[in-house]
PDB file of N, CA and C in Angstrom:
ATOM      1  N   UNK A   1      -6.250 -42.710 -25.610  1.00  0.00           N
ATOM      2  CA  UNK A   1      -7.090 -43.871 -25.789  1.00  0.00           C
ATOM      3  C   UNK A   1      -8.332 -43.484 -26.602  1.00  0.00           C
ATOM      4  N   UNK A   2      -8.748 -44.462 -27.198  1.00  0.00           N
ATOM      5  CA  UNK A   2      -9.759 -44.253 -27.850  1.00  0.00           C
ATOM      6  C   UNK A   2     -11.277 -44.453 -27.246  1.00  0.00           C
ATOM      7  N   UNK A   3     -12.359 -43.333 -26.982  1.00  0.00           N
ATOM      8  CA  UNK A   3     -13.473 -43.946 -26.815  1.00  0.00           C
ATOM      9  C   UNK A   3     -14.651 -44.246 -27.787  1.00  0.00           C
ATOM     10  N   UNK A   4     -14.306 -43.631 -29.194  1.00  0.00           N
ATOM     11  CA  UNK A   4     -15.437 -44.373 -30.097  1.00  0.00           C
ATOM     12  C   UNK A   4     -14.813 -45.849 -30.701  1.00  0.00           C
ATOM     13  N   UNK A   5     -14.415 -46.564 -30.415  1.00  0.00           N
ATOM     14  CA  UNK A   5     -13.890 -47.379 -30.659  1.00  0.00           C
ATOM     15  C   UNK A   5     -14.724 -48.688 -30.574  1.00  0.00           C
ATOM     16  N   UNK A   6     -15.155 -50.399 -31.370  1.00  0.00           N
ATOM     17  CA  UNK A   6     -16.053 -51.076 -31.363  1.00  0.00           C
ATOM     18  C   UNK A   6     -16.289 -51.578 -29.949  1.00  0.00           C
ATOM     19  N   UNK A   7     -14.901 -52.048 -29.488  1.00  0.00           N
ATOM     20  CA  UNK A   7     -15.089 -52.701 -28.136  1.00  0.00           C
ATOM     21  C   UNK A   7     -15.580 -51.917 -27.097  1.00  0.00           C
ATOM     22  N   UNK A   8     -15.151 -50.882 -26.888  1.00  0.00           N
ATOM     23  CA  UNK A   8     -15.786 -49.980 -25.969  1.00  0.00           C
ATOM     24  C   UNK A   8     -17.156 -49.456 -26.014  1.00  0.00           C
ATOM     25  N   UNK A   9     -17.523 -49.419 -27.668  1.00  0.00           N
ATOM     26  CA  UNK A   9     -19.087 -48.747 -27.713  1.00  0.00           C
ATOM     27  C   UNK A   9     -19.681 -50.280 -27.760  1.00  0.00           C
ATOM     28  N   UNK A  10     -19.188 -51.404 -27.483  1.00  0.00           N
ATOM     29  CA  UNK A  10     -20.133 -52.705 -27.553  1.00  0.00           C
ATOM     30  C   UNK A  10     -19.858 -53.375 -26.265  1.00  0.00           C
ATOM     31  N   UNK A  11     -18.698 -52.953 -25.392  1.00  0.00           N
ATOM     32  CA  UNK A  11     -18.648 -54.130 -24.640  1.00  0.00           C
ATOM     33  C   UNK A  11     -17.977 -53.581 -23.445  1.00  0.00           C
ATOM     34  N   UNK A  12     -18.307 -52.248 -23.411  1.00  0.00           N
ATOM     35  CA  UNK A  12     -17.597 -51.381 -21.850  1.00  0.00           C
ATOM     36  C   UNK A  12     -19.234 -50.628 -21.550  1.00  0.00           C
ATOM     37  N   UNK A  13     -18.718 -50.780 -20.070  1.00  0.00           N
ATOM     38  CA  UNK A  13     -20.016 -49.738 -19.571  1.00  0.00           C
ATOM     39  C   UNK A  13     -19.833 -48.356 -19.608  1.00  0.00           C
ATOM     40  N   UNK A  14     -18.577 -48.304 -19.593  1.00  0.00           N
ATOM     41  CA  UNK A  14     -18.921 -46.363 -19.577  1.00  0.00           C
ATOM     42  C   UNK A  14     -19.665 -45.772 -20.893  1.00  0.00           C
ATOM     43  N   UNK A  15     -19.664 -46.648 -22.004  1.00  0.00           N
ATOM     44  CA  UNK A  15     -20.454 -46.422 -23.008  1.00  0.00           C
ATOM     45  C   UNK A  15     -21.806 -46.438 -23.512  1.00  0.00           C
ATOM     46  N   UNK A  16     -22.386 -46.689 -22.066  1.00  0.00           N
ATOM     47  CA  UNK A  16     -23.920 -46.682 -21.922  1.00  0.00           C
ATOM     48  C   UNK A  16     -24.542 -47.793 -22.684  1.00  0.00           C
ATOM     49  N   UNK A  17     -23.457 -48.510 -23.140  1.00  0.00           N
ATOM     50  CA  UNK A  17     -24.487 -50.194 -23.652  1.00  0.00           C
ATOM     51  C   UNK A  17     -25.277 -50.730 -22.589  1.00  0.00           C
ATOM     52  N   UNK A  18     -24.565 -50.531 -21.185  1.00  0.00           N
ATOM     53  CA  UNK A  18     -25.505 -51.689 -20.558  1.00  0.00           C
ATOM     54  C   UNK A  18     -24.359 -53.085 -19.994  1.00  0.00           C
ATOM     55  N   UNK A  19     -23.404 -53.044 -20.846  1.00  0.00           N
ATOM     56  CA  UNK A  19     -22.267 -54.505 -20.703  1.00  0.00           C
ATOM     57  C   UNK A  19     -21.133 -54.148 -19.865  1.00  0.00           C
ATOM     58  N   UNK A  20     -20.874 -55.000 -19.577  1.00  0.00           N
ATOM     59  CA  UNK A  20     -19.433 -54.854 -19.057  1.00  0.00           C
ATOM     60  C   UNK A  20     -18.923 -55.775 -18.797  1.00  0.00           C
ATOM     61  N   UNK A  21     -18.048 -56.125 -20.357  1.00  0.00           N
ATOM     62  CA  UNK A  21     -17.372 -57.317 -20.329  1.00  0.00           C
ATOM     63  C   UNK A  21     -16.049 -56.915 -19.877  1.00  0.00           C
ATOM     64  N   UNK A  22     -15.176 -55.851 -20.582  1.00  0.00           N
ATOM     65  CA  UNK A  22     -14.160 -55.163 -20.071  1.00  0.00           C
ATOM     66  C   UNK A  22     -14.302 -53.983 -19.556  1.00  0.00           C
ATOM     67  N   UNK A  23     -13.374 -53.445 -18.471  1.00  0.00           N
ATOM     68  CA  UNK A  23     -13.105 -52.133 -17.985  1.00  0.00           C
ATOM     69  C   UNK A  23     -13.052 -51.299 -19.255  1.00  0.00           C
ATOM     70  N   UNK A  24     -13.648 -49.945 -18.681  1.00  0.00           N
ATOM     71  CA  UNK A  24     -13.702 -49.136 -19.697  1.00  0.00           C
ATOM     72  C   UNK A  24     -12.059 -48.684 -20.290  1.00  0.00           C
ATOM     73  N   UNK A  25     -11.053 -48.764 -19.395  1.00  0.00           N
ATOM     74  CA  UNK A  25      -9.666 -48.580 -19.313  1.00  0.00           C
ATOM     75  C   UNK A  25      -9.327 -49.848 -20.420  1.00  0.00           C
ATOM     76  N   UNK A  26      -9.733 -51.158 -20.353  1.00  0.00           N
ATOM     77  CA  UNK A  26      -9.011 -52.100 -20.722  1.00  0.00           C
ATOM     78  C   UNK A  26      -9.867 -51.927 -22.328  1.00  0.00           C
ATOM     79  N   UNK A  27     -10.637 -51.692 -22.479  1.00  0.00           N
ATOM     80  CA  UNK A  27     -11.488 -51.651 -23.490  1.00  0.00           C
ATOM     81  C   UNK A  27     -11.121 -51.027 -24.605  1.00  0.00           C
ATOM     82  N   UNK A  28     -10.614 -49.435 -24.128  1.00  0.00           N
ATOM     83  CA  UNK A  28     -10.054 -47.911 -24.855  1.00  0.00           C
ATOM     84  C   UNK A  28      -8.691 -48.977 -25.456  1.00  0.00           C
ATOM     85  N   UNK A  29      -8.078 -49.361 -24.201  1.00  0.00           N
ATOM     86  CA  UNK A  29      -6.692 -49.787 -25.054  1.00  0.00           C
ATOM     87  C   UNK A  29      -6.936 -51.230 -25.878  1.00  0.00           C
ATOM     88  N   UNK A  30      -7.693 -51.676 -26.189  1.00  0.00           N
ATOM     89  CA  UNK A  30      -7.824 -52.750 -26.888  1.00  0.00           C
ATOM     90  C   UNK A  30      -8.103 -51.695 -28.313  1.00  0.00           C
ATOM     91  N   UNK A  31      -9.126 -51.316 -28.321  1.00  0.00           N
ATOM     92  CA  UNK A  31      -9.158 -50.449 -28.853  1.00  0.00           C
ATOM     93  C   UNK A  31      -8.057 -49.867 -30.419  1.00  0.00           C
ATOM     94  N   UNK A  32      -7.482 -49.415 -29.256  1.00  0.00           N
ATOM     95  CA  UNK A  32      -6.393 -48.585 -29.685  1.00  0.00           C
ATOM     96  C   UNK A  32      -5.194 -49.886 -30.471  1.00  0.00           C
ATOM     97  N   UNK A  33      -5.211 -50.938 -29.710  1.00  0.00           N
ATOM     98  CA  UNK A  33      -3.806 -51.994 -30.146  1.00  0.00           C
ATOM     99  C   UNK A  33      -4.770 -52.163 -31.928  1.00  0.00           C
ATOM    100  N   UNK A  34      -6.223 -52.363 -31.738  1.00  0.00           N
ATOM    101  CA  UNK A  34      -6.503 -52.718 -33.121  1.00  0.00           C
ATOM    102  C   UNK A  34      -6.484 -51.927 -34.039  1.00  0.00           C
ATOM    103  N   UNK A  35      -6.697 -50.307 -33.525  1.00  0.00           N
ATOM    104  CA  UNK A  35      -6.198 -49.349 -34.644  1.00  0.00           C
ATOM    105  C   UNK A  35      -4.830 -49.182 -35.097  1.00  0.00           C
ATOM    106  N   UNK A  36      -3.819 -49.630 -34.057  1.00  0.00           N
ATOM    107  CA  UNK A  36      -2.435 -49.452 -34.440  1.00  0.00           C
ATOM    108  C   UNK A  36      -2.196 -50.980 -35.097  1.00  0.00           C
ATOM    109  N   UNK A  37      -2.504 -51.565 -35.194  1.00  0.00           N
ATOM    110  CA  UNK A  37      -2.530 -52.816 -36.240  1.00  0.00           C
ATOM    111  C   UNK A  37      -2.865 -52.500 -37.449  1.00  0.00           C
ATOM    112  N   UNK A  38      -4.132 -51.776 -37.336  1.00  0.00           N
ATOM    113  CA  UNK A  38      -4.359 -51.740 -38.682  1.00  0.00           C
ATOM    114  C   UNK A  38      -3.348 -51.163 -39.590  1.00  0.00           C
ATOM    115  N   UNK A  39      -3.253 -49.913 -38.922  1.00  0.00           N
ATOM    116  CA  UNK A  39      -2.016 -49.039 -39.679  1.00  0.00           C
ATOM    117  C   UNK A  39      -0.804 -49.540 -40.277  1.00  0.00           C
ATOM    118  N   UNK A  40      -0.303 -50.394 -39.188  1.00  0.00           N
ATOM    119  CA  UNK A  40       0.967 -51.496 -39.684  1.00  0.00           C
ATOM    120  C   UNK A  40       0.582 -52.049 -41.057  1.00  0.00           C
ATOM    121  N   UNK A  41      -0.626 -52.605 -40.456  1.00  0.00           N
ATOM    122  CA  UNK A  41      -1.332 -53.494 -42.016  1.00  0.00           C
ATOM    123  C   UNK A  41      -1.270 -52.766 -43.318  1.00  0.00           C
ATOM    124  N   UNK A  42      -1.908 -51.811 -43.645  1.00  0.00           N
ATOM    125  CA  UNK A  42      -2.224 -50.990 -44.461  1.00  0.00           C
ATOM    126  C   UNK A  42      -0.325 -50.089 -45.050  1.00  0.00           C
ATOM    127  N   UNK A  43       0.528 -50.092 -44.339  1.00  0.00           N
ATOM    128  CA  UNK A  43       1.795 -49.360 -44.531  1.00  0.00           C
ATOM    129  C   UNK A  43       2.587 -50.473 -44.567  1.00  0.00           C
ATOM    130  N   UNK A  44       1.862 -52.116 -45.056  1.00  0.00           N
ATOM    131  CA  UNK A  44       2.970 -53.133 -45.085  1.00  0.00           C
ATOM    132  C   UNK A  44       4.016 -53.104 -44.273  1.00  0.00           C
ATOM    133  N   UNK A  45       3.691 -52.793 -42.822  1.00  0.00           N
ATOM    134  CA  UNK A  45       4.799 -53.281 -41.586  1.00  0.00           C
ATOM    135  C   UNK A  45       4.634 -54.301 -41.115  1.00  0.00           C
ATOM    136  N   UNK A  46       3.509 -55.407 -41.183  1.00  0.00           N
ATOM    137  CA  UNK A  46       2.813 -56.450 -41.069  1.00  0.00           C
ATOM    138  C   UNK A  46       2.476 -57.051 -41.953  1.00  0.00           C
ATOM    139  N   UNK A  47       2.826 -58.556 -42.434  1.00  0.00           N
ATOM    140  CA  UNK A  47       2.547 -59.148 -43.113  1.00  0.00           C
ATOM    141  C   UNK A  47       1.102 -60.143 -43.041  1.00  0.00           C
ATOM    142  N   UNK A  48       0.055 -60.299 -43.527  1.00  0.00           N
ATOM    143  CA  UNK A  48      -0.916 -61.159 -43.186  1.00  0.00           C
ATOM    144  C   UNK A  48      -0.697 -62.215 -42.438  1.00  0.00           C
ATOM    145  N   UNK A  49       0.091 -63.122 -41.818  1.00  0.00           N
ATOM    146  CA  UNK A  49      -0.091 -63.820 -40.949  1.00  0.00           C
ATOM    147  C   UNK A  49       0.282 -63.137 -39.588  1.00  0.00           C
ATOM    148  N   UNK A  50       1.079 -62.208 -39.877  1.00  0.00           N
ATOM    149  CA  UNK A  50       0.849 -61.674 -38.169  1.00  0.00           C
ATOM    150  C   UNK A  50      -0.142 -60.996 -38.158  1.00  0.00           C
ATOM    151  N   UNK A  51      -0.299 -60.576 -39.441  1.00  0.00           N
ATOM    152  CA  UNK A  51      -1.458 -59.007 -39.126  1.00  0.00           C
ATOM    153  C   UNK A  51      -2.806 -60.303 -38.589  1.00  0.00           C
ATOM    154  N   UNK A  52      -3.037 -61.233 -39.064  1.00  0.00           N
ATOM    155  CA  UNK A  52      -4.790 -62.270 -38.400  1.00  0.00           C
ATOM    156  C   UNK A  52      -3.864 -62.897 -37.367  1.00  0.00           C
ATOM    157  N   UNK A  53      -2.628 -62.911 -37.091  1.00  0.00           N
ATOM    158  CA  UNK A  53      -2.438 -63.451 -35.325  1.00  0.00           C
ATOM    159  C   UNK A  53      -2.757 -62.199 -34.411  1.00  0.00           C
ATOM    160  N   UNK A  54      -2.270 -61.073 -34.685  1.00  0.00           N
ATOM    161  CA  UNK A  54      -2.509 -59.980 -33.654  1.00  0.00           C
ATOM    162  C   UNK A  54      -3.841 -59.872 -33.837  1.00  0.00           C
TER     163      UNK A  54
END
């Protein structure tokens, strides 16, 4: 899982923001689903309308 990741350094507490909108657990893997999107994106495994639905 990822912990430098936006959601987690903006919106988990274990990241010392202060927030806690998500678990630091649920946060890492959000995280992570948007880095493995991207990749799809970028290696055309995803086409732009799924790549802005996911």
């Amino acid at each position: 899982m990822i912990d430098t990741g936006f959601i987690y350094q903006n919106y988990c507490l274990g990241s010392g923001g202060g927030r806690q909108y998500f678990s630091d657990y649920n946060g890492k893997k959000i995280d992570a689903i948007r880095v493995k999107t991207e990749e799809w994106e970028k290696s055309n495994m995803l086409c732009d309308d799924l790549y802005t639905f996911f």
